[in-house]
Protein backbone atom coordinates (compact mmCIF):
# COMPACT_ATOMS: atom_id res chain seq x y z
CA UNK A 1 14.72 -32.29 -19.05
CA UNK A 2 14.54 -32.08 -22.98
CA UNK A 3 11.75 -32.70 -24.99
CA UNK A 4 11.76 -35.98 -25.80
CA UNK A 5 11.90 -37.07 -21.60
CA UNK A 6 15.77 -37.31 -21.22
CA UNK A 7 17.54 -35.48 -18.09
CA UNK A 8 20.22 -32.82 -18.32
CA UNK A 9 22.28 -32.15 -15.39
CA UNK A 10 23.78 -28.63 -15.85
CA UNK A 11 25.57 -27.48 -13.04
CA UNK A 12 25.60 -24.31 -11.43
CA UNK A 13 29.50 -23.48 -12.22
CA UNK A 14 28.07 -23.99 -16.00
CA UNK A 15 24.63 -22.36 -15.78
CA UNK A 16 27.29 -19.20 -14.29
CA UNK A 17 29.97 -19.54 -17.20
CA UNK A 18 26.69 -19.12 -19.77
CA UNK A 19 25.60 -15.85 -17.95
CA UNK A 20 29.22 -14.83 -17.89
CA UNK A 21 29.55 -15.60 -21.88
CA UNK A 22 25.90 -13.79 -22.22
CA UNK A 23 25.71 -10.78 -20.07
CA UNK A 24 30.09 -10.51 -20.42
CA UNK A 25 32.09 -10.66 -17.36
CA UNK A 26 34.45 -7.33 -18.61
CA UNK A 27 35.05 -4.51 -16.26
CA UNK A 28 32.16 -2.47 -18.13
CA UNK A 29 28.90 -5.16 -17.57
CA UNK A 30 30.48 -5.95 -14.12
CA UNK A 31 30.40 -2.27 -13.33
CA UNK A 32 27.16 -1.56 -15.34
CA UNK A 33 25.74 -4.75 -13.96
CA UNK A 34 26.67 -2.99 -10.31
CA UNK A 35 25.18 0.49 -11.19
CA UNK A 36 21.65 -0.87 -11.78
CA UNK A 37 22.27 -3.09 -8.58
CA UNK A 38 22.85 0.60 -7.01
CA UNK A 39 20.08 2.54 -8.58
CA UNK A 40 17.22 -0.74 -7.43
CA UNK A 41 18.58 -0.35 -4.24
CA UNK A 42 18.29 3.19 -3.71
CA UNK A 43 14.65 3.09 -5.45
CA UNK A 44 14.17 0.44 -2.74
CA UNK A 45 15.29 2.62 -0.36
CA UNK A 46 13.35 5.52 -1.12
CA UNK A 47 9.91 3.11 -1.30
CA UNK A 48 11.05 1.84 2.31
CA UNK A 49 10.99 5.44 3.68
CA UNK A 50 7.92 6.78 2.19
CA UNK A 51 6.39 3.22 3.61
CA UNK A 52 8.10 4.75 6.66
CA UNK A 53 6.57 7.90 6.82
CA UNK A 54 3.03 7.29 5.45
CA UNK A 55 2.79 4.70 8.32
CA UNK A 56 4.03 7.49 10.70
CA UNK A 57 1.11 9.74 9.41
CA UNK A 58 -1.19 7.50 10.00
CA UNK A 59 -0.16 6.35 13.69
CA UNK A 60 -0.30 10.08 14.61
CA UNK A 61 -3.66 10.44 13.16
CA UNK A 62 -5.02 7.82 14.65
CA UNK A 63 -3.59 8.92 18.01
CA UNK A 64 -4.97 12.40 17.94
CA UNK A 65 -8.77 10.84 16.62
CA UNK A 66 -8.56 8.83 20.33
CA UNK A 67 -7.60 11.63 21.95
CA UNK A 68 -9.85 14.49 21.14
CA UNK A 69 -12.63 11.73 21.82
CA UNK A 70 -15.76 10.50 20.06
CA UNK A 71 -17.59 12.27 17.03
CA UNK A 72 -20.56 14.66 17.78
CA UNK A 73 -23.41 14.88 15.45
CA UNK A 74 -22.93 11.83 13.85
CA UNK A 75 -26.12 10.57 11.64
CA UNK A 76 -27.55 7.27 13.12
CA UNK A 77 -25.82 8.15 16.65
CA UNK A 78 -29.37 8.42 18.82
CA UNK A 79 -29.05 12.11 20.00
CA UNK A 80 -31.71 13.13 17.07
CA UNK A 81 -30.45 16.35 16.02
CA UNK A 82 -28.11 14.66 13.02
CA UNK A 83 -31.34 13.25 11.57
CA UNK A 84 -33.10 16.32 12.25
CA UNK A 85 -31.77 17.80 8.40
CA UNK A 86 -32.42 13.75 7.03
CA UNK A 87 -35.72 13.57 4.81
CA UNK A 88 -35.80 10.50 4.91
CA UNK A 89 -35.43 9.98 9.11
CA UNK A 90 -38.13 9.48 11.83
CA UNK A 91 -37.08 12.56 13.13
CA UNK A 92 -37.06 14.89 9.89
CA UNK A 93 -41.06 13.22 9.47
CA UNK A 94 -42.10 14.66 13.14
CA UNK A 95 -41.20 17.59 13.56
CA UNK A 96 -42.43 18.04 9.70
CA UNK A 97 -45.84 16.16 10.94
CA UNK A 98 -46.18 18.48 14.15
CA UNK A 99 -45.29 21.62 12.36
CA UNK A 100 -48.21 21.16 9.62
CA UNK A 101 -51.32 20.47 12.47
């Protein structure tokens, strides 16, 4: 649509024979145009597989977290010896309190 509201139809066989007149349609932008097409797909490539792999890493870290089981000594866990080193834990006041009488 131009500016002042009236409707172009431009077909696709044209819209190609302007990129063609543009971007050249010799042997060297059809085989440069092909070597970027190459080197994007490659890049792509490479991205896919480190995608690949860093999703690997993670599955098998995951995996060996569930199998050696449940953290120990975790702060906030209820067995009172994390908080026992925690200033600012019930814990950490008591045996402070009881120590001092």
């Amino acid at each position: 649509t131009l500016p002042d509201g009236t409707a172009v139809e431009i077909t696709t066989a044209s819209r190609c024979d302007v990129a063609e007149a543009y971007f050249g349609n010799d042997e060297y932008n059809v085989n440069e145009r092909e070597r970027v097409l190459d080197e994007t797909m490659a890049t792509l490539e490479e991205y896919e597989n480190e995608i690949e792999e860093f999703v690997a890493e993670k599955e098998n870290e995951e995996e060996n977290e569930a199998q050696s089981g449940p953290m120990v000594g975790i702060v906030g866990s209820g067995n009172g010896s994390a908080a026992a080193g925690d200033p600012y834990s019930n814990t950490s006041y008591r045996g402070e309190k009881s120590s001092r009488a």
